[in-house]
Protein backbone atom coordinates (compact mmCIF):
# COMPACT_ATOMS: atom_id res chain seq x y z
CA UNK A 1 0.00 0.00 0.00
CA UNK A 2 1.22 3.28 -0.71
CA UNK A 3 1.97 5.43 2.37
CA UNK A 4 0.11 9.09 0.90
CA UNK A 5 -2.81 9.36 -1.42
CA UNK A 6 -1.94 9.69 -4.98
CA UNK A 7 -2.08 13.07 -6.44
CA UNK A 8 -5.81 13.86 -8.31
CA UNK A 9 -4.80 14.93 -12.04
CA UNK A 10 -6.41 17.62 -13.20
CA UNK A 11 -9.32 17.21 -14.96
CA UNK A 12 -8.27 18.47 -18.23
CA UNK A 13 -7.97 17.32 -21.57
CA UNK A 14 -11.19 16.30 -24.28
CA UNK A 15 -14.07 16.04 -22.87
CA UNK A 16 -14.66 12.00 -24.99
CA UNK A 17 -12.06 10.89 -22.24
CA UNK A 18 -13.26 12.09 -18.75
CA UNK A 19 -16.65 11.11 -16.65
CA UNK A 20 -17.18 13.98 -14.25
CA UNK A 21 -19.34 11.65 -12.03
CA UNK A 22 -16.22 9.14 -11.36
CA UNK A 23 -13.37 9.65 -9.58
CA UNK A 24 -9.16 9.91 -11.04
CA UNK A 25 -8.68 6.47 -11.59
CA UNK A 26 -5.06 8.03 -9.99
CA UNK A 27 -6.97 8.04 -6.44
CA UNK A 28 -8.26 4.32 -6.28
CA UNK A 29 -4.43 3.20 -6.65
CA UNK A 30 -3.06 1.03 -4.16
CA UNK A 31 0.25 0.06 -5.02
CA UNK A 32 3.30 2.06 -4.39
CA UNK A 33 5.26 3.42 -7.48
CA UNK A 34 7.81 0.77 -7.28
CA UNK A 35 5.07 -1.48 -6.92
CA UNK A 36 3.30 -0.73 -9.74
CA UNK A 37 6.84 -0.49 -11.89
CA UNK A 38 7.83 -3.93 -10.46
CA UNK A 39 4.52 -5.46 -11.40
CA UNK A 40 4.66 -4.36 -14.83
CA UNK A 41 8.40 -5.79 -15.14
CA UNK A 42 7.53 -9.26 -13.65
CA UNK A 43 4.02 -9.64 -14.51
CA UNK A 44 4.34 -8.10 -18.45
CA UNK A 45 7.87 -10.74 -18.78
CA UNK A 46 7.47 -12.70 -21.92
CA UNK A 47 4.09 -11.35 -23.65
CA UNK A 48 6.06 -8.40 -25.64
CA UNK A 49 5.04 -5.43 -24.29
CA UNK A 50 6.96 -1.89 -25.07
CA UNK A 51 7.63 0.15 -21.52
CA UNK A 52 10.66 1.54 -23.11
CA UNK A 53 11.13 3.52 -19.74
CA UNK A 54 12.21 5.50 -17.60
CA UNK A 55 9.00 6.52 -17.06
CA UNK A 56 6.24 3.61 -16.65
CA UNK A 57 2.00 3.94 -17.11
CA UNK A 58 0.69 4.17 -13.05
CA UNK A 59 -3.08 3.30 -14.26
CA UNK A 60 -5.00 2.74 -17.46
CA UNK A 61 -6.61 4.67 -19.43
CA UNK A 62 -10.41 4.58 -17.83
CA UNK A 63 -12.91 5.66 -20.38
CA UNK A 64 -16.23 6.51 -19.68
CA UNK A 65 -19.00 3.17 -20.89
CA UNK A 66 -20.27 5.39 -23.65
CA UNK A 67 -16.95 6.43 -25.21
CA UNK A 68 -15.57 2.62 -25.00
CA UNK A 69 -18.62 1.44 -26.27
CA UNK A 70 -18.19 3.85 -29.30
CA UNK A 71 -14.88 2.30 -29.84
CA UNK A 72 -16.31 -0.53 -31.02
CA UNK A 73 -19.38 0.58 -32.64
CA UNK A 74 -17.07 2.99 -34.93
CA UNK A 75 -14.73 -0.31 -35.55
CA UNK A 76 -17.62 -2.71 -36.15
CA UNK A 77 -19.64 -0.44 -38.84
CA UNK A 78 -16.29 0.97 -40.69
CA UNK A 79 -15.06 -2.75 -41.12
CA UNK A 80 -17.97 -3.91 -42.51
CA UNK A 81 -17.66 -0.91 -44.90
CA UNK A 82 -14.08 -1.60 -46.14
CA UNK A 83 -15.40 -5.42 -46.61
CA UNK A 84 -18.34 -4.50 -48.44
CA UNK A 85 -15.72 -1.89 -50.50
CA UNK A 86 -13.19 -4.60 -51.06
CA UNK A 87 -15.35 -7.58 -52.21
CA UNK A 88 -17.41 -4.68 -54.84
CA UNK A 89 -13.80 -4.73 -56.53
CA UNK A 90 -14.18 -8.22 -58.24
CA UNK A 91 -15.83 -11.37 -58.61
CA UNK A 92 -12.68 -13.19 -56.33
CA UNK A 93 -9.80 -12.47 -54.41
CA UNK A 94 -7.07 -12.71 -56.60
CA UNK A 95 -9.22 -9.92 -59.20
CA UNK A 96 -9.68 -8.07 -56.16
CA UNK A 97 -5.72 -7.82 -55.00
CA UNK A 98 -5.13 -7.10 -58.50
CA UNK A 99 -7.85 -3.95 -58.51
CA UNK A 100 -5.79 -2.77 -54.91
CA UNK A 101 -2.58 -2.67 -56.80
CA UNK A 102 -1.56 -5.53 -54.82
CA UNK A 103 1.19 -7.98 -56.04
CA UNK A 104 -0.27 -11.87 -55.93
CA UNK A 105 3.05 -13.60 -54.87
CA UNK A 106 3.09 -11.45 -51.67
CA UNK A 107 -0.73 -13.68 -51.06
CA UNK A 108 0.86 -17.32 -51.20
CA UNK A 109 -1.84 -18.35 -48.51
CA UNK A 110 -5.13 -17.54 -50.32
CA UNK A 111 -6.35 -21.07 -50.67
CA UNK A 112 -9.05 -20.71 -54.03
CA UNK A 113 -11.84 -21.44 -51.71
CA UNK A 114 -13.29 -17.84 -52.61
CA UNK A 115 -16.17 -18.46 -50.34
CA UNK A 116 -14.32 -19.68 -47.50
CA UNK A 117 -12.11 -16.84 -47.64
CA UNK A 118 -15.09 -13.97 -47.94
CA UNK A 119 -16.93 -15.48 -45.00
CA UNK A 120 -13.73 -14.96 -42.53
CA UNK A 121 -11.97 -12.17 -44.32
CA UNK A 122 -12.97 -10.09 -41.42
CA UNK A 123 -12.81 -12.47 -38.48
CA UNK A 124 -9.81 -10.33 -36.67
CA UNK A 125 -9.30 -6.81 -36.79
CA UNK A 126 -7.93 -3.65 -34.66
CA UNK A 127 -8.20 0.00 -36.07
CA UNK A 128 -5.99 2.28 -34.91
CA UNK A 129 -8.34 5.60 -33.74
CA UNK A 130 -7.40 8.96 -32.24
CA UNK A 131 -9.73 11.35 -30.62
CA UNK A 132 -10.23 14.85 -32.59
CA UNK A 133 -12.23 17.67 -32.16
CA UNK A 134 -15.61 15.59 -32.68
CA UNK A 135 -14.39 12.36 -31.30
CA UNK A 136 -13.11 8.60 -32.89
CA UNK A 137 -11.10 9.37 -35.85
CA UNK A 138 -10.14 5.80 -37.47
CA UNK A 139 -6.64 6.11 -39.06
CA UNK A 140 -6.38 2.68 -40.28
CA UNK A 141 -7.27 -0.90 -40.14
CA UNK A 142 -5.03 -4.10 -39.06
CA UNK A 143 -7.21 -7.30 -40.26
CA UNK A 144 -4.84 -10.47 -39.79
CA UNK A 145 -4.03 -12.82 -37.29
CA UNK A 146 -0.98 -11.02 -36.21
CA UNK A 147 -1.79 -7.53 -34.87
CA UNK A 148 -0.07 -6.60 -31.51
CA UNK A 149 -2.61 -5.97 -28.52
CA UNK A 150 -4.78 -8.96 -27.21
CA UNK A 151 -1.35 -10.87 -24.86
CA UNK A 152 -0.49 -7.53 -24.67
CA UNK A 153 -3.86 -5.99 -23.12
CA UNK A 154 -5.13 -9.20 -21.18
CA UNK A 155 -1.18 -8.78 -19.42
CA UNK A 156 -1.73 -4.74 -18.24
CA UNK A 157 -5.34 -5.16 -17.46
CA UNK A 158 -4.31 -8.37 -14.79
CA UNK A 159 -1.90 -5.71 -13.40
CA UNK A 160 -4.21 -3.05 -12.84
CA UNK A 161 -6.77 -5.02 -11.24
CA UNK A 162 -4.20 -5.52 -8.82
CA UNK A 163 -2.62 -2.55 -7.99
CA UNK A 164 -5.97 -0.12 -7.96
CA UNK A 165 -9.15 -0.68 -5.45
CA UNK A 166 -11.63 -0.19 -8.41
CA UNK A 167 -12.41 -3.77 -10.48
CA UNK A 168 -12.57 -2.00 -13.79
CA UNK A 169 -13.65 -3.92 -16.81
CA UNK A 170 -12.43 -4.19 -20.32
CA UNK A 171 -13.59 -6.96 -23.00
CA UNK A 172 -11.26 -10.08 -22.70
CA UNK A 173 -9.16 -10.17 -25.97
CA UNK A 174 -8.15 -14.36 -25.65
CA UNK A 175 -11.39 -15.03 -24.50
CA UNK A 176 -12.87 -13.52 -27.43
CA UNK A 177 -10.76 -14.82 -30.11
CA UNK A 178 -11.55 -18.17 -28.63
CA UNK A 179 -15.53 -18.05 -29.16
CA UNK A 180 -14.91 -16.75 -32.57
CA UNK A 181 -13.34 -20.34 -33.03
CA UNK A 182 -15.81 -21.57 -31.64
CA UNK A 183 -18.52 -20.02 -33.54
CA UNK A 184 -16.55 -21.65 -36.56
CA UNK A 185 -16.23 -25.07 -35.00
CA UNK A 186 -20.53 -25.25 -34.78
CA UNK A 187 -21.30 -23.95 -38.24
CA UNK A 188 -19.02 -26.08 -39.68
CA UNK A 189 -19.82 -29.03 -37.22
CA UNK A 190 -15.48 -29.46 -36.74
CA UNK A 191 -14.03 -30.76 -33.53
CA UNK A 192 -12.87 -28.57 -31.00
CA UNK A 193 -9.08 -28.48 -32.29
CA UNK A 194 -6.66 -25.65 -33.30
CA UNK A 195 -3.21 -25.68 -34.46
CA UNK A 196 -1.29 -22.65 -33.38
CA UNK A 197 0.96 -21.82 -36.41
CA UNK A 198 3.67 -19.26 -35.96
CA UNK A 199 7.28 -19.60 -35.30
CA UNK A 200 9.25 -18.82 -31.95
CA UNK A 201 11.89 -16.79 -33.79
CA UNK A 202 9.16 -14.65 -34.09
CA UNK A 203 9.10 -13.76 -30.69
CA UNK A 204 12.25 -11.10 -29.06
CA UNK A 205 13.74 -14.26 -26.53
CA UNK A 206 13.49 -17.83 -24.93
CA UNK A 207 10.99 -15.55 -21.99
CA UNK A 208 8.15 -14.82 -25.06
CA UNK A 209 7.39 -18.46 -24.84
CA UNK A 210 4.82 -16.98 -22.52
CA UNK A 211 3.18 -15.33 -25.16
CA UNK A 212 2.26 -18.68 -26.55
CA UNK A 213 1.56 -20.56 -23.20
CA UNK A 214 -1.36 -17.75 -22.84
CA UNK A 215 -3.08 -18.38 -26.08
CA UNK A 216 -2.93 -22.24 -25.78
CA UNK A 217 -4.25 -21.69 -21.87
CA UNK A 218 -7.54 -19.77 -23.40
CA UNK A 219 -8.19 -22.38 -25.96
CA UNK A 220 -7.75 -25.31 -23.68
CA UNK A 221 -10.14 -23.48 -20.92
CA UNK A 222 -13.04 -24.01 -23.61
CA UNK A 223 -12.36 -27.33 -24.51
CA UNK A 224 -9.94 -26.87 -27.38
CA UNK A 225 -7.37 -29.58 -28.05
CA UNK A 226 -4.72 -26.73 -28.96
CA UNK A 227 -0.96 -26.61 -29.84
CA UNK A 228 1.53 -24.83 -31.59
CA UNK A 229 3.63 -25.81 -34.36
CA UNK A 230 6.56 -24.09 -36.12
CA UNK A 231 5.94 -25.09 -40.12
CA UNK A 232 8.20 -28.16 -40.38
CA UNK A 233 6.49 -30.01 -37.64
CA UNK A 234 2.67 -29.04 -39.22
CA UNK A 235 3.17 -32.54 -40.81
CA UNK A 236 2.27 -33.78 -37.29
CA UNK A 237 -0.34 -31.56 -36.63
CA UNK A 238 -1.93 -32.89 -40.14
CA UNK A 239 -1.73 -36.59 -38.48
CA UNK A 240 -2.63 -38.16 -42.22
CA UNK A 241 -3.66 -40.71 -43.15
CA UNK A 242 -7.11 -40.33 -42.25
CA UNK A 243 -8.92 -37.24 -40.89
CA UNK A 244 -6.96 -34.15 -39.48
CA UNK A 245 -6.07 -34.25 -36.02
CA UNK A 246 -6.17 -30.65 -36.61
CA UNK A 247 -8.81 -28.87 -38.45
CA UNK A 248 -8.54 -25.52 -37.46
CA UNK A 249 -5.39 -23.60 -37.95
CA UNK A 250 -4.95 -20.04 -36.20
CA UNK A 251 -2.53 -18.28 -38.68
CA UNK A 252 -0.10 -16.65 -35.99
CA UNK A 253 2.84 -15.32 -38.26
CA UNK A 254 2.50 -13.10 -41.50
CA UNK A 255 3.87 -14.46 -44.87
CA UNK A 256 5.99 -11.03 -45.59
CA UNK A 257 7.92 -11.66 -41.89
CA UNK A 258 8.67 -15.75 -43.00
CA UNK A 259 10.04 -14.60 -46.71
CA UNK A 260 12.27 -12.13 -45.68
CA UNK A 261 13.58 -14.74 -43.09
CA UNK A 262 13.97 -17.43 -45.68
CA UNK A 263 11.02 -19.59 -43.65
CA UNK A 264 9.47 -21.59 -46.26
CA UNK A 265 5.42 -21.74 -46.44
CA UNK A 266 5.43 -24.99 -48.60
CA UNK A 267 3.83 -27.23 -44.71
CA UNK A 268 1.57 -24.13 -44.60
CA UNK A 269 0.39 -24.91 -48.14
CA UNK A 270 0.32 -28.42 -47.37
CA UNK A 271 -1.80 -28.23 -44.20
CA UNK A 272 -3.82 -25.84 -46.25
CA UNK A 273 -4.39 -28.68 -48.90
CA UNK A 274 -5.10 -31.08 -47.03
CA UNK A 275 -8.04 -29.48 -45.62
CA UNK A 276 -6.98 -27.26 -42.40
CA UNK A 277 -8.35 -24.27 -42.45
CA UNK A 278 -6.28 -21.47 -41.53
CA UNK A 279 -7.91 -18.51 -39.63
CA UNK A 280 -8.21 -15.52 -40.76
CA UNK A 281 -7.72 -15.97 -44.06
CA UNK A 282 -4.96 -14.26 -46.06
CA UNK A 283 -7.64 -12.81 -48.05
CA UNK A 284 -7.82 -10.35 -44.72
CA UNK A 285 -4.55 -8.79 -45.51
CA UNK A 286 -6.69 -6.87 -48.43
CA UNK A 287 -8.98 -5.39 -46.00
CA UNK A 288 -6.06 -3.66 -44.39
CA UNK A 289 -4.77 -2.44 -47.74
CA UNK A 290 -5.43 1.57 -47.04
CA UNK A 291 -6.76 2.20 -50.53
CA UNK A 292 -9.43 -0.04 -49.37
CA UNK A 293 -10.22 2.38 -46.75
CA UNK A 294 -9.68 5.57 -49.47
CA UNK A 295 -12.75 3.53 -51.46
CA UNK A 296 -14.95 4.38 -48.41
CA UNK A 297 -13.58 7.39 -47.67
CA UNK A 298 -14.39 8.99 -50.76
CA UNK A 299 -17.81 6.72 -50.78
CA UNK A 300 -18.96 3.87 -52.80
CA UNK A 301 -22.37 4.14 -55.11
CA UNK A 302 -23.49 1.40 -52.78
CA UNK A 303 -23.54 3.47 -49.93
CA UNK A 304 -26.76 4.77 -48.07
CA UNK A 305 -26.40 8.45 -46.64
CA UNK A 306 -26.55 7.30 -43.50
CA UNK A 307 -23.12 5.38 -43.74
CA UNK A 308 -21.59 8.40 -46.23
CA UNK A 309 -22.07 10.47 -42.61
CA UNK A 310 -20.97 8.21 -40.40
CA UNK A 311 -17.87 7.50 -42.60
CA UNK A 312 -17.19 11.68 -42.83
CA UNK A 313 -17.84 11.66 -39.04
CA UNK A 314 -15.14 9.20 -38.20
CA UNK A 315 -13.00 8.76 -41.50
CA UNK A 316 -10.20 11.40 -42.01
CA UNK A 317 -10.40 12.50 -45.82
CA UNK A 318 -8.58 9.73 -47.38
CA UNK A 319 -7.26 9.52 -50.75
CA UNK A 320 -5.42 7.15 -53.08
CA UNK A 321 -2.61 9.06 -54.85
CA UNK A 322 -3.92 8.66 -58.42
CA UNK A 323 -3.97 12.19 -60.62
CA UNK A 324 -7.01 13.76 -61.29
CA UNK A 325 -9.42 15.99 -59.57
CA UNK A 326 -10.95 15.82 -56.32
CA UNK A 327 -13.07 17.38 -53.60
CA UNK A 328 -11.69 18.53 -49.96
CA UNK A 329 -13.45 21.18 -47.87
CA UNK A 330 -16.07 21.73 -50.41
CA UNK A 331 -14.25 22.59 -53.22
CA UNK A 332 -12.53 20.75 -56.62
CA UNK A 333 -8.86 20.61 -56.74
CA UNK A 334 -5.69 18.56 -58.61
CA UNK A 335 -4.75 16.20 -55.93
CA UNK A 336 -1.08 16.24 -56.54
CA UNK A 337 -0.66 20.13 -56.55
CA UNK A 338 -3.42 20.07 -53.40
CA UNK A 339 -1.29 17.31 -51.04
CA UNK A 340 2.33 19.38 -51.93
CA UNK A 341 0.67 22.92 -51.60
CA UNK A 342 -1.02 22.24 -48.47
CA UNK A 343 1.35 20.21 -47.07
CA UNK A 344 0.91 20.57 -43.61
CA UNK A 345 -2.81 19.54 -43.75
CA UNK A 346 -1.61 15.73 -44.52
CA UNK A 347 0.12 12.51 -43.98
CA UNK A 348 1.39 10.07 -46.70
CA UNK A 349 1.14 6.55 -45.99
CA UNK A 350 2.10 3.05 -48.02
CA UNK A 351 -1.10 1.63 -48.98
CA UNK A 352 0.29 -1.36 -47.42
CA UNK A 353 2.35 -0.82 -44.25
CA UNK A 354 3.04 -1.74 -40.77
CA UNK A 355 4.17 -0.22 -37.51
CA UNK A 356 4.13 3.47 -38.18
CA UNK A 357 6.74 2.54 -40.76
CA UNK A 358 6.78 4.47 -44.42
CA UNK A 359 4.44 7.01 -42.81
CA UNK A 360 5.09 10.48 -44.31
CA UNK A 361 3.72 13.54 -41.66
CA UNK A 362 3.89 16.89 -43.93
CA UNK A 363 4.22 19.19 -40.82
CA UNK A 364 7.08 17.34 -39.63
CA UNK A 365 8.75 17.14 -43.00
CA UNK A 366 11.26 19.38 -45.25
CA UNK A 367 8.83 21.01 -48.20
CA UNK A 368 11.46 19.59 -50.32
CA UNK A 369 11.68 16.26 -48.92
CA UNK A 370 7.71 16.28 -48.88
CA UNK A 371 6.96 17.36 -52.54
CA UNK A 372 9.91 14.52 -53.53
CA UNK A 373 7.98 11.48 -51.85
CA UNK A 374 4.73 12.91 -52.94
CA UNK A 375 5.88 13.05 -57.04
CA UNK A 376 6.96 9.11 -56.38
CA UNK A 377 3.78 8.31 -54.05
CA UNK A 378 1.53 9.08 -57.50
CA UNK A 379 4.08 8.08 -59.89
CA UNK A 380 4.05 4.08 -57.97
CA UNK A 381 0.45 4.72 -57.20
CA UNK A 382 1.14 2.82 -54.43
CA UNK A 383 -0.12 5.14 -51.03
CA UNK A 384 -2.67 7.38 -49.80
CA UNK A 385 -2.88 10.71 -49.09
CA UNK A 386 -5.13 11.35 -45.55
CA UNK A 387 -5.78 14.45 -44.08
CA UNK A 388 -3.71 15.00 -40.75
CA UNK A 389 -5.80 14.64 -37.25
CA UNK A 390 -4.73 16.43 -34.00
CA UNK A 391 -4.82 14.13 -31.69
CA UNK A 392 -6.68 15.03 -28.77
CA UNK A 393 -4.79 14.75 -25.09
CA UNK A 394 -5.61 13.15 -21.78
CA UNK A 395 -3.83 13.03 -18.08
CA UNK A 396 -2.13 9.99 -17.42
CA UNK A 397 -0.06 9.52 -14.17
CA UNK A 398 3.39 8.25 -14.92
CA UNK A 399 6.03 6.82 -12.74
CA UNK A 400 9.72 6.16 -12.87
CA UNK A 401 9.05 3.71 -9.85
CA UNK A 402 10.11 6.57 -6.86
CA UNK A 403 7.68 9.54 -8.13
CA UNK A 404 4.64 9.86 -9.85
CA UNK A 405 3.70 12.51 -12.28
CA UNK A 406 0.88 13.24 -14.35
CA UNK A 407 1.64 13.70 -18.73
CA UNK A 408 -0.69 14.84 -21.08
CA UNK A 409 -0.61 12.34 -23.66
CA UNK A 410 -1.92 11.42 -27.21
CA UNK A 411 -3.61 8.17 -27.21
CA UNK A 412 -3.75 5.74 -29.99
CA UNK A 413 -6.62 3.46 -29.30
CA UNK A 414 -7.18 -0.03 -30.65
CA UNK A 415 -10.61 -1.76 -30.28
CA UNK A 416 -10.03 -5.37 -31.49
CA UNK A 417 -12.57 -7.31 -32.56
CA UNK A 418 -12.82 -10.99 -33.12
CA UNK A 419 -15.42 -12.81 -34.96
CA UNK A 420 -17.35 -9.08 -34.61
CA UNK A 421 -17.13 -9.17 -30.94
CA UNK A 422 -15.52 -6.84 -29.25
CA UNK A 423 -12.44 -7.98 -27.64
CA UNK A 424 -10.80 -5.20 -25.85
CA UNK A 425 -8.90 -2.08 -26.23
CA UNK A 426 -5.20 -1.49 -26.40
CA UNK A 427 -3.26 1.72 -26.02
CA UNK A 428 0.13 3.21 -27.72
CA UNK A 429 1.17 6.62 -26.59
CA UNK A 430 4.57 8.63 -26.69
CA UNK A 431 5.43 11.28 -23.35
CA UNK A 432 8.32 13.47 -23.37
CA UNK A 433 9.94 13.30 -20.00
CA UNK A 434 11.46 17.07 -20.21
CA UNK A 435 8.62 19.51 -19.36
CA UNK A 436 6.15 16.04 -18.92
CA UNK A 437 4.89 17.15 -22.15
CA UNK A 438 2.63 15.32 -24.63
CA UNK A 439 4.43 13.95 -27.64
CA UNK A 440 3.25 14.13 -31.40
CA UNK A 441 3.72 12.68 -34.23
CA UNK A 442 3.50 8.72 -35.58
CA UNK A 443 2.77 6.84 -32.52
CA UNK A 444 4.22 3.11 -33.07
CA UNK A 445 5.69 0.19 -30.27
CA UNK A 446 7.57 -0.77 -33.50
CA UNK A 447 8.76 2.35 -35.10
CA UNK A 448 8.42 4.85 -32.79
CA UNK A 449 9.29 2.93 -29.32
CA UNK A 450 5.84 3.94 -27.71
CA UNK A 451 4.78 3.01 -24.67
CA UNK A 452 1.94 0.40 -24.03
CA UNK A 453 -1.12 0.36 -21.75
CA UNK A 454 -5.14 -1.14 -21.62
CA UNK A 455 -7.94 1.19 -22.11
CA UNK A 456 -10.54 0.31 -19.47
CA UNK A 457 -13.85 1.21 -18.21
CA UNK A 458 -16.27 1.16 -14.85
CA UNK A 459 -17.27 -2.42 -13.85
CA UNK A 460 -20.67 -1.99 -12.18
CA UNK A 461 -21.28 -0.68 -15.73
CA UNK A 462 -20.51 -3.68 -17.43
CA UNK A 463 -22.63 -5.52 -19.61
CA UNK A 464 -22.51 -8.39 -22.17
């Protein structure tokens, strides 16, 4: 137990992130500073989580019900969108990667079974969302198997439950992944069995092993006979002749990572052929292609008006760099001249991207350096141009594990979802320690060494 009552923060910052009826989420802490810092260390070992340090989260990020239940509302009815967008491009998948610009031999795993891979094209995905000036602003969508967040969040949430006297409550992210295999297992009457594919080199060292134990725990809680395999041993998992000891496959690397590691996909192929299915699909890897998201950004024929507001509501103005004319702020305009003339008014971004990485910010960028990589964006064809969001701020108490002070910080929040149910939130921010001053810019664990946390909400509150 601490010795003094925490410090209240102030209650400043956008209004989306604070309940005035509820108290600092600072005040209902328990645990000491180097409490809370040595929990993180021992309890976050193994399940690769970013606390690059000195200074360590003291709490989550506590939302109010309505603004974490927006989360996923804005997540749920924008994916369904950029599916919807994505599958109006062609009559099957390989027409459709084509119509993205997308190169075929970096999709080794779509398996021909068109329908299969429509029906579970959408089975995992996190959006990354900032709060602006009139709340969720979804930047981008990560639909695979292999987005960062759910060891991640279930590991920060299990320390704050025990290091603050409030129980708060946030969606379990294993738990449900798990009854999104399930729901596959009874409408396709297969066993209760799931091959974890991935491969340990994966992982940063021998400690991550943990971040495997924890998935195989969840699935063997619900009755799953579930294992992992590296590819060369998926010949076991296949357990021919006769049926699959294995039906299910949960798809737990991504093909780019094994071919620029030399990691062949030929057992994936095989498992594939000989009837696993492998979850999600890598037909999911178009749906986080951002041109898809530029199709409903600038708004499909398809569309009702209804969806056309909610996608200018939450959608920054997204477009793919192709020349011609276009409308922004109620007027026409040549895209090219409009993204290198206003060029603090927009980021550049690889249609197809990870981590923060190949993320052009104009404001933070030489007008030179800008109007280069804007002249070779449209020449490849091969990005989008999206209007920049400021990113609204919130108090978070931060510790170095002797003091505690409170930053103003940027969120980037990540609603997951998982067989379209919500599965938890997971947080990246960046905080200057000199001045304790918010930090801007592209917010990435990978390329920007962020720090990690859970977004939470009140328990009493909580409903299914």
């Amino acid at each position: 137990m601490t010795s003094a009552a925490p410090r209240q923060a102030a209650r400043t910052g956008h209004p989306w992130f604070v309940d005035e009826d509820r108290p600092e989420p600072s005040s209902l802490r328990t645990a000491s500073p180097g409490e809370v810092a040595e929990l993180l260390r021992e309890r976050l070992a193994g399940l690769s989580v970013s606390l690059p340090g000195p200074w360590l989260p003291a709490q989550p990020f506590v939302l109010p019900r309505a603004s974490y239940d927006e989360l996923f509302d804005v997540a749920r009815t924008l994916l369904a969108l950029v599916r919807r967008a994505v599958l109006a491009l062609g009559g099957g998948w390989p027409e459709r990667a084509r119509a993205l610009g997308a190169d075929l031999g970096d999709y080794p795993l779509l398996s021909g079974q068109d329908h299969t891979e429509t029906e579970y094209c959408s089975m995992m995905a996190r959006p990354d969302i900032v709060i602006g000036e009139d709340g969720p602003q979804l930047l981008e969508f990560n639909v695979s198997g292999t987005f960062g967040g759910p060891n991640e969040t279930t590991g920060l949430a299990a320390v704050w439950e025990h290091t603050h006297s409030e129980r708060f409550f946030g969606h379990d992210p294993l738990a449900a992944r798990v009854r999104a295999f399930e729901d596959v297992c009874a409408s396709r009457r297969l066993p209760r069995a799931v091959a974890v594919v991935g491969s340990l080199g994966d992982l940063q060292d021998d400690a991550d092993i943990r971040f495997q134990e924890l998935e195989l725990e969840q699935f063997r809680r619900r009755g799953f006979t579930a294992d992992f395999f590296e590819p060369d041993a998926l010949t076991e998992a296949l357990g021919r002749p006769g049926s699959l000891r294995y039906p299910l496959g949960l798809r737990n690397f991504a093909p780019a990572d094994w071919r620029d590691r030399g990691i062949s996909m030929e057992p994936v192929r095989d498992a594939q052929r000989s009837g696993m299915l492998l979850l999600p699909p890598q037909s999911s890897g178009l749906l986080a292609n951002k041109k898809a998201l530029a199709l409903v950004s600038e708004g499909r024929p398809w569309m009702t008006r209804a969806e056309r507001r909610l996608a200018d509501r939450h959608l920054p103005w997204t477009r793919i760099t192709l020349r011609g004319r276009t409308a922004w702020r109620g007027e026409e305009h040549e895209l090219v001249r409009l993204t290198v003339e206003r060029r603090e008014e927009f980021v550049l971004k690889k249609a197809i991207g990870m981590m923060g990485r190949e993320v052009l910010v104009g404001r933070h960028t030489e007008p030179a350096d800008w109007q280069r990589a804007v002249e070779a964006a449209f020449a490849r064809r091969d990005s989008v141009v999206q209007e920049y969001v400021e990113a609204a701020t919130c108090p978070l108490e931060l510790t170095d594990g002797q003091s505690v002070f409170t930053a103003h910080v940027a969120p980037v929040l990540s609603p997951m979802l998982f067989g379209d149910r919500p599965g938890g939130c997971w947080a990246r921010f960046l905080a200057d320690e000199e001045g304790h001053a918010a930090s801007r810019g592209v917010v990435s664990v990978g390329g920007a060494g962020a720090a990690e946390n859970a977004v939470l909400t009140w328990a009493e509150e909580a409903r299914r």
